[in-house]
Protein backbone atom coordinates (compact mmCIF):
# COMPACT_ATOMS: atom_id res chain seq x y z
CA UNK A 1 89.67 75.63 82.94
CA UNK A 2 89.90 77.26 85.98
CA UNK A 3 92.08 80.53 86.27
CA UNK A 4 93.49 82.54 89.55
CA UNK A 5 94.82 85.81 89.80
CA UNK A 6 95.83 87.30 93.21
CA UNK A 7 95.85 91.03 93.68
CA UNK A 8 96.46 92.99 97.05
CA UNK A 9 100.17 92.61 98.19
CA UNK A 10 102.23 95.92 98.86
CA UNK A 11 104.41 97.26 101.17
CA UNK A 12 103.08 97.67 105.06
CA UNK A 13 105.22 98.18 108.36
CA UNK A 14 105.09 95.34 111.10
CA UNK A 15 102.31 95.11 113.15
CA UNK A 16 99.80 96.02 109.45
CA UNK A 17 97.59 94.51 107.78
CA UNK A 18 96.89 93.21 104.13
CA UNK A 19 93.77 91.45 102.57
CA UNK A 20 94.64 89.71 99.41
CA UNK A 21 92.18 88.50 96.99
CA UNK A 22 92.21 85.40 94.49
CA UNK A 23 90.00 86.15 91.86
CA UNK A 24 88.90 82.59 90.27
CA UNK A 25 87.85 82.44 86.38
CA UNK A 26 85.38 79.55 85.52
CA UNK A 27 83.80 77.36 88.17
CA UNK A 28 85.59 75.17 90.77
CA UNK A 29 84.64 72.01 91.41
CA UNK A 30 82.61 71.40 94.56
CA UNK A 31 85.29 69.01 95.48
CA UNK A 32 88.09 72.10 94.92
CA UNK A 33 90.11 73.14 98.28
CA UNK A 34 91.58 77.05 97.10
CA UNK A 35 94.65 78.16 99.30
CA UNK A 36 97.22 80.19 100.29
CA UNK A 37 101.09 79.34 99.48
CA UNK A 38 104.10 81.97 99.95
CA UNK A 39 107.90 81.90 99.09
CA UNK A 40 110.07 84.19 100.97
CA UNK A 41 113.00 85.10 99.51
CA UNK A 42 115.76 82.05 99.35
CA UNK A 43 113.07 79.85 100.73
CA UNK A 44 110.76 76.99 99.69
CA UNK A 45 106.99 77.46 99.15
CA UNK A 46 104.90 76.91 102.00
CA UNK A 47 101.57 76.52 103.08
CA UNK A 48 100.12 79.16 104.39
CA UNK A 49 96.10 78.90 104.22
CA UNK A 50 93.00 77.05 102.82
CA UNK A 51 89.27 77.14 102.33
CA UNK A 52 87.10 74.31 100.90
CA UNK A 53 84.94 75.48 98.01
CA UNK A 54 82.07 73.74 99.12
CA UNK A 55 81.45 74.13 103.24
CA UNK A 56 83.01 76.30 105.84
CA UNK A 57 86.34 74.25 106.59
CA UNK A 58 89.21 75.96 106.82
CA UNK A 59 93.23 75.13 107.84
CA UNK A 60 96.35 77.50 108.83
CA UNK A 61 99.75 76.90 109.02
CA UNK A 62 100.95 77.41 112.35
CA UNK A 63 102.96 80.33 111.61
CA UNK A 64 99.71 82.01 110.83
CA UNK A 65 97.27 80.75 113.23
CA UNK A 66 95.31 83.68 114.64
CA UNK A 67 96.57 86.58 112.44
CA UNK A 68 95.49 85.92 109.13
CA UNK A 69 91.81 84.74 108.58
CA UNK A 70 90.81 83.05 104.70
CA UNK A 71 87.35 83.48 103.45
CA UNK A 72 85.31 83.00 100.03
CA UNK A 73 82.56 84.95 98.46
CA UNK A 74 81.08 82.25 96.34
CA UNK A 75 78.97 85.06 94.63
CA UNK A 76 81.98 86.89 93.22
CA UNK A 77 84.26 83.53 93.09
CA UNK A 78 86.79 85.52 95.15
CA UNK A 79 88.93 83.65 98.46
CA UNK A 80 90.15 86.48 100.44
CA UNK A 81 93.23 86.49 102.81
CA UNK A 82 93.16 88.65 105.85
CA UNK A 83 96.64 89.29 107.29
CA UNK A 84 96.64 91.12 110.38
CA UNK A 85 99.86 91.28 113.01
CA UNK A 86 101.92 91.25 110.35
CA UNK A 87 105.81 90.20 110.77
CA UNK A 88 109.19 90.79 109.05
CA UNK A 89 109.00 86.94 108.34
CA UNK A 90 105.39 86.85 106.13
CA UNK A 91 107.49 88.94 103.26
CA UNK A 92 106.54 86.57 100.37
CA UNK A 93 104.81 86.26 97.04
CA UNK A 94 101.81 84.62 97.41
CA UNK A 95 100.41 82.41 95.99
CA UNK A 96 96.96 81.47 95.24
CA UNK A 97 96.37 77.76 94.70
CA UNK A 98 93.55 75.15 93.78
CA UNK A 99 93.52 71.52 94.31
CA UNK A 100 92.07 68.83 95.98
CA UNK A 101 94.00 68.98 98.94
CA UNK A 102 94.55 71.90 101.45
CA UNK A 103 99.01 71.44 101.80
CA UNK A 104 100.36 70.16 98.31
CA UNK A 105 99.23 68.61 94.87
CA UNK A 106 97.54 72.04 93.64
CA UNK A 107 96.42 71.58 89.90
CA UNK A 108 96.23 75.45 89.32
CA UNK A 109 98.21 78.34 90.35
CA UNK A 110 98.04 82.42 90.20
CA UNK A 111 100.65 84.55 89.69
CA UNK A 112 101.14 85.45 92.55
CA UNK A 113 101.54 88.78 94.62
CA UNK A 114 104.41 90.53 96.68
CA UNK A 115 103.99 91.11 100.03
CA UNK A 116 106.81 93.10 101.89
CA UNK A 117 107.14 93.60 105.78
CA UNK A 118 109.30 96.49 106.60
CA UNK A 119 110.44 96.01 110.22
């Protein structure tokens, strides 16, 4: 049974940056693709980021695309989310996510964390 749990979200002003982490318990399949999903307040969940467990391939919404940066450390089971240029619009809980797909389908979900933008 695999088991996430996100920690890093907080408050930061526009223009900061946050690194979130998604701790994994047990061991993803090779096959596993962990990512990123937010809901802003009075919104729907959306894609945000994702990393394949087993090579380098990576995907970003467009919203995202060259602020925030996702990595793994497989030796501490951890996918990281770097947010940088950070806007009024990325307030959110996120979500951390695993699946077999990068955008939907997910099989197991965090928490999630809160991430507020103060503009």
């Amino acid at each position: 049974q695999v088991q996430l749990a996100e920690s890093g979200g907080g408050l930061v002003q526009a223009g900061g940056s946050l690194r979130l982490s998604c701790a994994i318990s047990g061991r993803p399949y090779s096959s596993y693709v962990i990512s990123w999903v937010r809901q802003g307040p009075g919104k729907e969940r959306e894609f945000v980021a994702s990393a394949r467990w087993a090579d380098s391939r990576t995907y970003y919404a467009d919203s995202v695309k060259g602020r925030f940066n996702i990595s793994k450390d497989k030796s501490k089971n951890t996918v990281y989310l770097q947010m940088t240029g950070l806007k009024f619009e990325d307030t959110a809980v996120y979500f951390c996510a695993a699946g077999s797909s990068p955008y939907n389908g997910y099989f197991h979900w965090g928490q999630g964390t809160q991430v507020t933008v103060s503009s």
